[in-house]
Protein backbone atom coordinates (compact mmCIF):
# COMPACT_ATOMS: atom_id res chain seq x y z
CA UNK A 1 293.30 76.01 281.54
CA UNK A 2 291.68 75.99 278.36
CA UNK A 3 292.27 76.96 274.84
CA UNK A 4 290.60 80.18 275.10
CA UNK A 5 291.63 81.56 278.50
CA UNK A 6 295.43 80.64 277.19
CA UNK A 7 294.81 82.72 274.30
CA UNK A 8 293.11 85.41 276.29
CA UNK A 9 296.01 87.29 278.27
CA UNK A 10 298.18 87.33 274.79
CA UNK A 11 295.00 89.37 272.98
CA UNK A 12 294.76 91.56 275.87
CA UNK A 13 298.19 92.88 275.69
CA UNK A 14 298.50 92.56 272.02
CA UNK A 15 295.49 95.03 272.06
CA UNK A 16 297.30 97.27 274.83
CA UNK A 17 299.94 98.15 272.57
CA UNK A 18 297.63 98.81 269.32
CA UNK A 19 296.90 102.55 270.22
CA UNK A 20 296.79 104.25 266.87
CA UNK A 21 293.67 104.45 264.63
CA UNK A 22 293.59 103.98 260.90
CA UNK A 23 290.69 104.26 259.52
CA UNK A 24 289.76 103.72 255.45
CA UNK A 25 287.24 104.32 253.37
CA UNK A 26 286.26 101.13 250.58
CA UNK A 27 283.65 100.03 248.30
CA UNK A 28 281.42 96.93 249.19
CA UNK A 29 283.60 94.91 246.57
CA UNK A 30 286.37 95.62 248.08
CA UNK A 31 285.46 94.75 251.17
CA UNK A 32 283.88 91.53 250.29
CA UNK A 33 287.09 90.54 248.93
CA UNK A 34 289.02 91.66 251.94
CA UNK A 35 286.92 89.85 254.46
CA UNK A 36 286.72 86.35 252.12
CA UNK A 37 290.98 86.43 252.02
CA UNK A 38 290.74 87.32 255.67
CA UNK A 39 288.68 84.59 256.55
CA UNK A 40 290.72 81.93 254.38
CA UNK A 41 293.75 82.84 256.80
CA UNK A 42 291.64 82.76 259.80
CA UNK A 43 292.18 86.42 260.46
CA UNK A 44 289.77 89.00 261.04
CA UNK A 45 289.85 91.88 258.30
CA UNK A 46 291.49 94.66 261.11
CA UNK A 47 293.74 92.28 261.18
CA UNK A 48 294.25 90.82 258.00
CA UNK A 49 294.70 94.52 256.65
CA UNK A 50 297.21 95.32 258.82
CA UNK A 51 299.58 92.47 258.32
CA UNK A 52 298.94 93.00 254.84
CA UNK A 53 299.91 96.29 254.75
CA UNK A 54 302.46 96.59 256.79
CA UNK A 55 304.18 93.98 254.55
CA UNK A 56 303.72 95.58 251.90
CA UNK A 57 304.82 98.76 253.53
CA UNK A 58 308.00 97.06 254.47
CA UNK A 59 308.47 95.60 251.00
CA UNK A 60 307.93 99.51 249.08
CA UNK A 61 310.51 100.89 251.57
CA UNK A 62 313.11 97.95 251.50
CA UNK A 63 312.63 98.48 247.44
CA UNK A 64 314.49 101.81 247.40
CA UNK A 65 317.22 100.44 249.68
CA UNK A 66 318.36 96.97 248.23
CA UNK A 67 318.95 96.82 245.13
CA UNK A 68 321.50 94.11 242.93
CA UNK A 69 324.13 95.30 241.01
CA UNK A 70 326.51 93.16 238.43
CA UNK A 71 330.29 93.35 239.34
CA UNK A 72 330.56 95.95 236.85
CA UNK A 73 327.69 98.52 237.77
CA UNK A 74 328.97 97.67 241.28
CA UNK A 75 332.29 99.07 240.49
CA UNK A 76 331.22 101.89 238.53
CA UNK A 77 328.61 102.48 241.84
CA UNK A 78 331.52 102.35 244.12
CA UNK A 79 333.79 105.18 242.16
CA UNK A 80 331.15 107.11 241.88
CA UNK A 81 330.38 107.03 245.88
CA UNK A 82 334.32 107.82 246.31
CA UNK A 83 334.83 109.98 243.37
CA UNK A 84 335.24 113.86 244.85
CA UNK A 85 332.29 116.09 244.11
CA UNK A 86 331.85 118.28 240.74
CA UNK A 87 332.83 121.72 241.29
CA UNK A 88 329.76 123.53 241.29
CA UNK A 89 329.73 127.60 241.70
CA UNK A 90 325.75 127.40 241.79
CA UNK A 91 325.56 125.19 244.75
CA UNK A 92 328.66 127.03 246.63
CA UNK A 93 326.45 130.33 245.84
CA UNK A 94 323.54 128.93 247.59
CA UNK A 95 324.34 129.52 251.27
CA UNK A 96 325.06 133.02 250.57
CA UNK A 97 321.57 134.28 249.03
CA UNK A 98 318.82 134.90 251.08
CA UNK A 99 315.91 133.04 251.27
CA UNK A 100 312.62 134.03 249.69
CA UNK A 101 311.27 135.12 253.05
CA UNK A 102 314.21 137.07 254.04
CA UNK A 103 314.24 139.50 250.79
């Protein structure tokens, strides 16, 4: 079996399960650039883009999840989190006015 008929069944399949379309709209520069960094990984640019951006992607959203704390700010962070809420008579109000759409 060679090389490329090895490779074959794993590109079929990968390409089975890659059923959305994303398409985007660059300038020539941009491209260039994409397609010379795609080529120094030995990656086409659909590729290359993807993995790219789906790291990237991954990396914006774990951002806003993770974040360090000293023991301190921890603390604080925690008593906060268990503290009871604020009394608040506009909030308890808000269940009891209609909407916009129902005036």
């Amino acid at each position: 079996m060679s090389l490329v008929e090895a490779k074959a069944p794993r590109r079929r399949s990968r390409m089975r399960s890659r059923t959305q379309t994303i398409n985007i709209r660059a300038e020539w520069k941009q491209r260039d650039v994409i397609d010379r960094a795609a080529k120094a990984l030995g990656k086409d640019r659909s590729a290359f883009m993807l993995d790219t951006a789906y790291r990237e992607a991954e990396r914006v959203l774990l951002d806003r999840r993770f974040f360090v704390l000293d023991e301190e700010t921890y603390d604080a962070f925690v008593a906060a989190l268990d503290a009871p809420p604020a009394d608040n008579p506009r909030l308890r109000q808000l269940p009891k006015t209609p909407a916009p759409w129902e005036k």
